[in-house]
Protein backbone atom coordinates (compact mmCIF):
# COMPACT_ATOMS: atom_id res chain seq x y z
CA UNK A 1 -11.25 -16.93 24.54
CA UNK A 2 -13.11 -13.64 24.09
CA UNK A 3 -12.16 -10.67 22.49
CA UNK A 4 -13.57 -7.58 20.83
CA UNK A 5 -11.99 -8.32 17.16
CA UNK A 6 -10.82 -10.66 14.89
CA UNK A 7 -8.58 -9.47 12.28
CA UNK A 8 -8.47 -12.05 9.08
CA UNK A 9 -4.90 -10.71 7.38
CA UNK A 10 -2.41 -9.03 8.27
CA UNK A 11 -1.10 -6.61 6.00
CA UNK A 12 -0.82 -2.61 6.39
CA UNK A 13 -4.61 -2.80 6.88
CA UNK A 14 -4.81 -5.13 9.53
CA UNK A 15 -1.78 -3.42 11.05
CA UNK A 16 -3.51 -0.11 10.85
CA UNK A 17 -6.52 -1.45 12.26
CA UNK A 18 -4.92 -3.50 15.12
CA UNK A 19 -2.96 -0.84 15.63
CA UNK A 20 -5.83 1.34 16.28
CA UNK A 21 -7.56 -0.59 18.47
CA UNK A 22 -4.53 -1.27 20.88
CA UNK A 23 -4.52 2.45 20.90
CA UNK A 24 -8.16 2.51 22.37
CA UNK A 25 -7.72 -0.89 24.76
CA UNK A 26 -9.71 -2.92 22.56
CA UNK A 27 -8.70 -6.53 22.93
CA UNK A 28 -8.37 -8.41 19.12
CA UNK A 29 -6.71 -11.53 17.92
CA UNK A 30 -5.24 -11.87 13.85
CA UNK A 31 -5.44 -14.66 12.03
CA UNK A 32 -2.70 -14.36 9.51
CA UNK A 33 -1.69 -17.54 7.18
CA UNK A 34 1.02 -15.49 4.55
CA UNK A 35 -1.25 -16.40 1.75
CA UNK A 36 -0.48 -12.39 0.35
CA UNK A 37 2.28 -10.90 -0.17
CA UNK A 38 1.37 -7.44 -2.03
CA UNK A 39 2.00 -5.20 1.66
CA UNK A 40 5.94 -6.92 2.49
CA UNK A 41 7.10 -6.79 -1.44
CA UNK A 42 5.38 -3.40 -1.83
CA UNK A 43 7.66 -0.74 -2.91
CA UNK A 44 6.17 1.25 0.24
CA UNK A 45 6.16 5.02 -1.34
CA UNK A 46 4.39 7.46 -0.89
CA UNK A 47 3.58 10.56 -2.60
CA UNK A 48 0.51 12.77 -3.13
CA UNK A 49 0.69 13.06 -7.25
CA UNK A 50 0.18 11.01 -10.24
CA UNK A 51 3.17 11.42 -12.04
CA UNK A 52 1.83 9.85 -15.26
CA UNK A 53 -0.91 12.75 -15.84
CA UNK A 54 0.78 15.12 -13.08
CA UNK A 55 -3.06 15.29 -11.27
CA UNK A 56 -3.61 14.96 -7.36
CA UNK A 57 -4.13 11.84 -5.80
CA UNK A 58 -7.49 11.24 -4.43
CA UNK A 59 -7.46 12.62 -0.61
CA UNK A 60 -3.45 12.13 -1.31
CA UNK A 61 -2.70 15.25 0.81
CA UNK A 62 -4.82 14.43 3.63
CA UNK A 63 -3.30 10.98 3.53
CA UNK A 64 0.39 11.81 4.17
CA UNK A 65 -1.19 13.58 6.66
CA UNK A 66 -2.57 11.17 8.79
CA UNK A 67 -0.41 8.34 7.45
CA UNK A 68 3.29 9.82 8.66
CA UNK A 69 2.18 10.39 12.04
CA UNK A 70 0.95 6.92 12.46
CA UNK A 71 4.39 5.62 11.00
CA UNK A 72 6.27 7.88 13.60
CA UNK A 73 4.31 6.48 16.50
CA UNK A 74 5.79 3.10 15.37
CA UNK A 75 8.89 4.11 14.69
CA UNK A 76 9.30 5.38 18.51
CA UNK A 77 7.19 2.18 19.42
CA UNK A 78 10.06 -0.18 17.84
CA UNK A 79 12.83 1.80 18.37
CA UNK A 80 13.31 1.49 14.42
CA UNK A 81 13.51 3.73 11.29
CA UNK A 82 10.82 2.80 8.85
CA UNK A 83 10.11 6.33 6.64
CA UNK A 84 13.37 7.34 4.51
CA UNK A 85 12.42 10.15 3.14
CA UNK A 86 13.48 11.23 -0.51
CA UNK A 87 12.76 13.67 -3.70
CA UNK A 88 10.94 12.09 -6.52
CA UNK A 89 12.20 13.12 -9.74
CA UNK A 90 10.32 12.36 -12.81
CA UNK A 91 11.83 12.14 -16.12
CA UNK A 92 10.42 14.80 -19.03
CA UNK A 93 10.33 12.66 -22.13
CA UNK A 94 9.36 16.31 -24.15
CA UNK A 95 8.68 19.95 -23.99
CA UNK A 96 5.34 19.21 -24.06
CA UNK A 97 5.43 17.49 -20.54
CA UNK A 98 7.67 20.14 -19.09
CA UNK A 99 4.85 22.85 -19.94
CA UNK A 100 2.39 20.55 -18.26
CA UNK A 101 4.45 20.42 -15.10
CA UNK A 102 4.53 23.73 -14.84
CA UNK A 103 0.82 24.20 -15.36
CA UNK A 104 0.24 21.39 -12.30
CA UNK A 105 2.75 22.80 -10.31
CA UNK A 106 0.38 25.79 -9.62
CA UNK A 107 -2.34 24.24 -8.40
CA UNK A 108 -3.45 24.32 -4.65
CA UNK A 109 -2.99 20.71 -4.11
CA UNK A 110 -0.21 20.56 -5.66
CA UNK A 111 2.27 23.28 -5.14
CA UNK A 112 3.63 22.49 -2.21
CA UNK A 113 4.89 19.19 -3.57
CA UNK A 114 5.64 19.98 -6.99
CA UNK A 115 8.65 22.32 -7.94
CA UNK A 116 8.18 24.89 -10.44
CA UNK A 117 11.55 24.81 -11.85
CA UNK A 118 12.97 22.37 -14.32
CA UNK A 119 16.15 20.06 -12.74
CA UNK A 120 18.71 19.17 -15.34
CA UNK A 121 20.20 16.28 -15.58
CA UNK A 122 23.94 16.32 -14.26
CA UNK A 123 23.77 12.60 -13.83
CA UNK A 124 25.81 10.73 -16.97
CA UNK A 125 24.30 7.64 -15.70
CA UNK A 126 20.57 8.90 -16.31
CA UNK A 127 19.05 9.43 -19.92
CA UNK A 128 16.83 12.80 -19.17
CA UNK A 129 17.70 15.05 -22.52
CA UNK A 130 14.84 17.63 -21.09
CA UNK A 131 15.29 17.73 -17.55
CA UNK A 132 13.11 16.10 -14.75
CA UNK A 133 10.38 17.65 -12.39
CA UNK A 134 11.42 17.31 -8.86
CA UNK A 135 8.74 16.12 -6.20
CA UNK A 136 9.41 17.17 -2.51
CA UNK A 137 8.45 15.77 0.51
CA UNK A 138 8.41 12.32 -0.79
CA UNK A 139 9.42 9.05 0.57
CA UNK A 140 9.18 5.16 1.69
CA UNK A 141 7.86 3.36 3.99
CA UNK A 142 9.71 -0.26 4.61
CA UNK A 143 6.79 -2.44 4.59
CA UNK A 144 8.35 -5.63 4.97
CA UNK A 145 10.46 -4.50 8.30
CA UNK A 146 7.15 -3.17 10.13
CA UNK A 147 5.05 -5.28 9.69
CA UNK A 148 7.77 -8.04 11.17
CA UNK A 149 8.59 -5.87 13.70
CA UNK A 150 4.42 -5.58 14.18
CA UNK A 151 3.88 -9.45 14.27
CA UNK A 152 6.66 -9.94 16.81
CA UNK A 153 4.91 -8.02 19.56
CA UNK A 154 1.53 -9.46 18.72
CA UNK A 155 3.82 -12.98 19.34
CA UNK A 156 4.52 -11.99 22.57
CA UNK A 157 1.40 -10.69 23.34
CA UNK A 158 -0.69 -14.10 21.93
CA UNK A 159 -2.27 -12.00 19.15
CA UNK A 160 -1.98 -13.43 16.44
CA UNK A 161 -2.71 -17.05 15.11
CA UNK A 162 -0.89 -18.37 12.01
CA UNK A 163 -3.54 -20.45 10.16
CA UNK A 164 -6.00 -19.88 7.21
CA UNK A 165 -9.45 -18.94 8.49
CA UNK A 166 -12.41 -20.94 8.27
CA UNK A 167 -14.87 -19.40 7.52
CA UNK A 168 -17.68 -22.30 7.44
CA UNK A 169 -16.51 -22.17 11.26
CA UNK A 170 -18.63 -18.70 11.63
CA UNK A 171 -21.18 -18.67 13.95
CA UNK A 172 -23.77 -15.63 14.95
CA UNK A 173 -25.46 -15.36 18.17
CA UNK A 174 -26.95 -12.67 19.71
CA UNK A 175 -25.12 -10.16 18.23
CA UNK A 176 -21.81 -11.85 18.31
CA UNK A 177 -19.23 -14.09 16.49
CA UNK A 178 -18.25 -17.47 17.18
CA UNK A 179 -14.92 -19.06 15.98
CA UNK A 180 -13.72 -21.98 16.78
CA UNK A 181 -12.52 -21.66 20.39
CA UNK A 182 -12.83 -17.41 20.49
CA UNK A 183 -15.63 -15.55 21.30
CA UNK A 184 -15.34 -11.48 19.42
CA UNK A 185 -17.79 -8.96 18.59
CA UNK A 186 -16.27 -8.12 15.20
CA UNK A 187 -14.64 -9.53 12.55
CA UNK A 188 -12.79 -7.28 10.36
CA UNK A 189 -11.16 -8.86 7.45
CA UNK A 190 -8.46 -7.27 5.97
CA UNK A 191 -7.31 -10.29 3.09
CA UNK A 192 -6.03 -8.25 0.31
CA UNK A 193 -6.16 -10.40 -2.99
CA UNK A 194 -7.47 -13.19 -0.74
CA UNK A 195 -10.93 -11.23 -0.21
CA UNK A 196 -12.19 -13.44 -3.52
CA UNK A 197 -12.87 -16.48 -1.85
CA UNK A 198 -14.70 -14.84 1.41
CA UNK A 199 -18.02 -16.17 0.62
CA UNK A 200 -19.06 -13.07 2.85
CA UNK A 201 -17.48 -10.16 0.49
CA UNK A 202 -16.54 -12.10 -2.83
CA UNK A 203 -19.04 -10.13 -4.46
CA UNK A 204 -17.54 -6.90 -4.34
CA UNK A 205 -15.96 -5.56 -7.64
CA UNK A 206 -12.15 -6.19 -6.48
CA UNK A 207 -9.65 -6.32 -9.51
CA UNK A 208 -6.17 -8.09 -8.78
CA UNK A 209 -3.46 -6.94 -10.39
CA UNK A 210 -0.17 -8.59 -10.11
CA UNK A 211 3.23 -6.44 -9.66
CA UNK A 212 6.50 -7.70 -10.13
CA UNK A 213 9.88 -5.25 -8.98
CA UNK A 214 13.53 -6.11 -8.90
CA UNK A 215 16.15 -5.57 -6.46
CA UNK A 216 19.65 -4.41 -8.69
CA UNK A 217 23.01 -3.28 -7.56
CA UNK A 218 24.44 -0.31 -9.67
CA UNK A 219 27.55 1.45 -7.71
CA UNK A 220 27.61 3.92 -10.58
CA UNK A 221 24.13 5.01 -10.47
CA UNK A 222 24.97 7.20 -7.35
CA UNK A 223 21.24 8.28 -6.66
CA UNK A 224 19.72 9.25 -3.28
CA UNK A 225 16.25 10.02 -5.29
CA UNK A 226 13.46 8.21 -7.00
CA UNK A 227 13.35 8.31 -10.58
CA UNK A 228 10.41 7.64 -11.97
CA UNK A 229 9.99 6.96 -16.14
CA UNK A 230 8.29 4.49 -17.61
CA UNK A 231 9.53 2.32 -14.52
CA UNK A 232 10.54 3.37 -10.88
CA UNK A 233 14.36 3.09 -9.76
CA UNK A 234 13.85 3.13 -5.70
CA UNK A 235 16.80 4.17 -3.30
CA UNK A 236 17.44 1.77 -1.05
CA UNK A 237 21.27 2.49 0.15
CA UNK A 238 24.11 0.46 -0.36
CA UNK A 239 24.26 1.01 -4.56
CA UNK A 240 20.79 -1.28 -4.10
CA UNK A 241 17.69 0.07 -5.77
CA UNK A 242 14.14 -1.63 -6.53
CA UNK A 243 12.86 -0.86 -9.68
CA UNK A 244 9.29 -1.56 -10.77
CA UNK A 245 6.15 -2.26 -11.18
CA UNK A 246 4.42 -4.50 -13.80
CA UNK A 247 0.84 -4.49 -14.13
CA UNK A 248 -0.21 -7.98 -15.38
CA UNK A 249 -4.04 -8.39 -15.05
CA UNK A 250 -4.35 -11.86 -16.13
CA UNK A 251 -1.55 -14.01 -14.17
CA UNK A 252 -2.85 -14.20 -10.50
CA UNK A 253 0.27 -16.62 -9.19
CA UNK A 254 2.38 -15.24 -6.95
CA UNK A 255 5.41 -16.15 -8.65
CA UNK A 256 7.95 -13.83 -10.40
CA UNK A 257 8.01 -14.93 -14.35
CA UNK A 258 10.92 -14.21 -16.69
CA UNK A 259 8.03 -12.29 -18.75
CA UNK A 260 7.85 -9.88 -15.61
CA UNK A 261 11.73 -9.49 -15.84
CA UNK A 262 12.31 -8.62 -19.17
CA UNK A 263 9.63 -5.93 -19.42
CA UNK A 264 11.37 -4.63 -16.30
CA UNK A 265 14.83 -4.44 -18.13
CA UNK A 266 13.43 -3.28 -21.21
CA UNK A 267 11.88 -0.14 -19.85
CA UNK A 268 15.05 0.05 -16.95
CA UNK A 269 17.84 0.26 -20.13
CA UNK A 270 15.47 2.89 -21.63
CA UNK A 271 16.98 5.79 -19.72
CA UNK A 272 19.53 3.89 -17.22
CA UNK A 273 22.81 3.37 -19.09
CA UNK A 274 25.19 2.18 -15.91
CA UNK A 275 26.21 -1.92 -15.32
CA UNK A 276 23.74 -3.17 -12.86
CA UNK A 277 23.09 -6.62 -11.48
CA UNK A 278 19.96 -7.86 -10.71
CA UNK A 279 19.60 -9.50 -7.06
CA UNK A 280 16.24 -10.62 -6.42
CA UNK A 281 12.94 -10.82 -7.77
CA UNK A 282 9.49 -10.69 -6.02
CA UNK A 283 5.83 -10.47 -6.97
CA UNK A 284 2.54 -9.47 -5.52
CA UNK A 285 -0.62 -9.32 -6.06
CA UNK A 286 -2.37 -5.65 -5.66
CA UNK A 287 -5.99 -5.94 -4.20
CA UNK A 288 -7.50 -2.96 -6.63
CA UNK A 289 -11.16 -1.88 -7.03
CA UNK A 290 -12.81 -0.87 -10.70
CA UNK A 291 -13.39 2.74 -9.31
CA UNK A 292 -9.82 2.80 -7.68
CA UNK A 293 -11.66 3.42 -4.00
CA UNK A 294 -10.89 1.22 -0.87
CA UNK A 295 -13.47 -1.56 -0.03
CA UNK A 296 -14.83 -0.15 3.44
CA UNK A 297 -18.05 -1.28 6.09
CA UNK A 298 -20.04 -3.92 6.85
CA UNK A 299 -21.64 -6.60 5.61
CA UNK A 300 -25.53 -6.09 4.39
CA UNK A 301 -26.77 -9.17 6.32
CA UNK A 302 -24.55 -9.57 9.07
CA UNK A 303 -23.64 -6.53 10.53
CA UNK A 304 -20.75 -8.14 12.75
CA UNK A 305 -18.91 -8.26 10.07
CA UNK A 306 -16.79 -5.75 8.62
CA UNK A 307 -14.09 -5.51 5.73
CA UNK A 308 -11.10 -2.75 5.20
CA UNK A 309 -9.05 -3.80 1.91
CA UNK A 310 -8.77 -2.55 -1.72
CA UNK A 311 -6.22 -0.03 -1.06
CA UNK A 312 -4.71 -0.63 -4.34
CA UNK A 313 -1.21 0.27 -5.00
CA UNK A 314 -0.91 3.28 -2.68
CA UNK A 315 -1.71 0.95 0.54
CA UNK A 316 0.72 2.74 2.82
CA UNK A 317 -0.69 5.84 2.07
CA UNK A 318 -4.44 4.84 2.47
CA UNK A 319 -3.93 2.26 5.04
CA UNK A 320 -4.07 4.72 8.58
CA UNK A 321 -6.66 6.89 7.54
CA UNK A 322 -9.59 4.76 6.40
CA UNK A 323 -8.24 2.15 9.61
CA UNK A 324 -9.30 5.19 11.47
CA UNK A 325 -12.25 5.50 9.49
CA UNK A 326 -13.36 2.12 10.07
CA UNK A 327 -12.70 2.21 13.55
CA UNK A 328 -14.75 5.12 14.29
CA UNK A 329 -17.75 4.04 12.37
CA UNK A 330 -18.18 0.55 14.23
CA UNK A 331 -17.46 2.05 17.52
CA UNK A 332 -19.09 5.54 17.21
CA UNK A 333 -21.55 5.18 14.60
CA UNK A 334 -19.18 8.02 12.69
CA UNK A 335 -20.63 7.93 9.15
CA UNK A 336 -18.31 5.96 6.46
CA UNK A 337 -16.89 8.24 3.30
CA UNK A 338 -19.48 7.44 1.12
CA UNK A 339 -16.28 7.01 -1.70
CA UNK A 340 -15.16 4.32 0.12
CA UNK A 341 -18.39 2.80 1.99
CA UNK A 342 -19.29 -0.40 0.25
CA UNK A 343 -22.69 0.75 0.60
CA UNK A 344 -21.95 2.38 -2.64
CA UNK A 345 -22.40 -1.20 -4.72
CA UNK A 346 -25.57 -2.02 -2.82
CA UNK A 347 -27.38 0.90 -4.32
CA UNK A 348 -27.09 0.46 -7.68
């Protein structure tokens, strides 16, 4: 078998990049074995501000921009709804962070996203004593139901392969790969968390960071926004909300701990004071870089192979845009962002 990729994962990276190269009739197969799990239990928003310092995302406006296109083409490609879009409002914990709102809120990057007026609370449900700041043009992304909606056509279409790659089964001759039984002139590994045992790119400076999130049911909550405090409470209709994340830098299992949980609660009951029930509980593990920049290019040595990952906890923001990026560079000899080129460890 020949083709002109091989994707190695298949989370919202390798479904950006497949994605892209269906667009430009480049033939690619995807190994994909489920090893990572940080794209489906993601809590898929996406948003242009950091709503613990109230600063601009990096490229976060020119992300959106490129990334809700690319989620409309596949929402007309599936004949599904995957964006539900949403305000953001963040809770003010003092006067101190209402004045600071307003100073962000004027900024060119910022003010179209940011209102400059202060949203009291009306909700008895919600502890917010000074008010929230409300962030437009906000919403979700449902991971979990694209990318199965994503691997079913690549089914169909003999695509994708679910096994762990080998990579002691990489060959290199004249200028191309050979794996096992398929023949490609790239591969373009896209492993998340799983990128530390690719004996090609385990020595880039990827962090994991695990994230746990619960699924509750709270009828008298009655929210069709995010609120974000010192934990996120997620819309998700039917009185169902995801709250989260935990950042646990040490525990790199995949399993949701009671530890996870009760920090969860803890911070929840700080400034949600309806009965809830919790439904489900899921963990990942976020692929994150020490200078919070994606892991993009090519290999020093062996130039057929490529890596896209590192996209951190914004992933579904990121994801289309440096997939482009990516694509364009090993096809057209575009030049990487030198923020996200991994050339950027090689010269130091």
């Amino acid at each position: 078998m020949e083709v002109d990729y091989i994707i190695v994962g298949f989370g919202l990276a390798g479904m950006a990049f497949a994605d892209i190269l269906a667009d430009n009739n480049k033939t690619f197969l995807v190994y994909e074995d489920a090893s990572q799990t940080s794209s489906n239990v993601a809590g898929g928003v996406y948003n242009p501000v950091v709503l613990k310092r109230f600063t601009p995302v990096w490229q976060g406006k020119q992300q959106i921009e490129d990334a809700l296109p690319f989620y409309k083409k596949l929402e007309n490609k599936f004949s599904a709804i995957y964006d539900h879009t949403f305000d953001t409002y963040r809770v003010f914990k003092s006067i101190e962070e209402q004045n600071n709102w307003f100073v962000a809120s004027e900024k060119p990057l910022l003010n179209s996203f940011m209102d400059d007026k202060i949203v009291k609370n009306s909700n008895t449900g919600i502890i917010a004593d000074y008010g929230f700041g409300r962030l437009k043009n906000t919403g979700r992304i449902d991971t979990k139901l694209v990318l199965q909606d994503y691997k079913k056509l690549l089914e169909q279409q003999k695509s994708i392969r679910y096994e762990t790659f080998d990579y002691d089964e990489l060959n290199f001759k004249e200028e191309k790969v050979h794996y096992k039984d398929v023949l490609a002139k790239k591969v373009v590994f896209c492993e998340g968390y799983g990128l530390h045992k690719n004996p090609f790119f385990q020595h880039l400076p990827m962090n994991e960071a695990k994230g746990e999130l619960l699924t509750i049911y709270a009828p008298e909550l009655d929210v069709d926004f995010l609120i974000k405090a010192s934990v996120f409470v997620l819309p998700l209709g039917n009185h169902q909300y995801k709250v989260g994340a935990t950042f646990n830098w040490k525990d790199k299992s995949l399993k949701a701990t009671e530890e996870g949980k009760k920090e969860l609660l803890e911070k929840l009951d700080s400034f949600i004071k309806v009965p809830y029930k919790v439904l489900a509980q899921s963990a990942g593990i976020r692929p994150t870089v020490k200078d919070r920049r994606p892991l993009v290019g090519i290999h020093k040595e062996y130039k057929e192979l490529a890596v896209l990952n590192g996209l951190g906890t914004r992933g579904v923001m990121i994801a289309p845009k440096v997939a482009k990026e990516l694509y364009e560079y090993l096809e057209m000899a575009t030049p990487l962002d030198p923020e996200c080129d991994i050339q950027r460890f090689y010269k130091k």
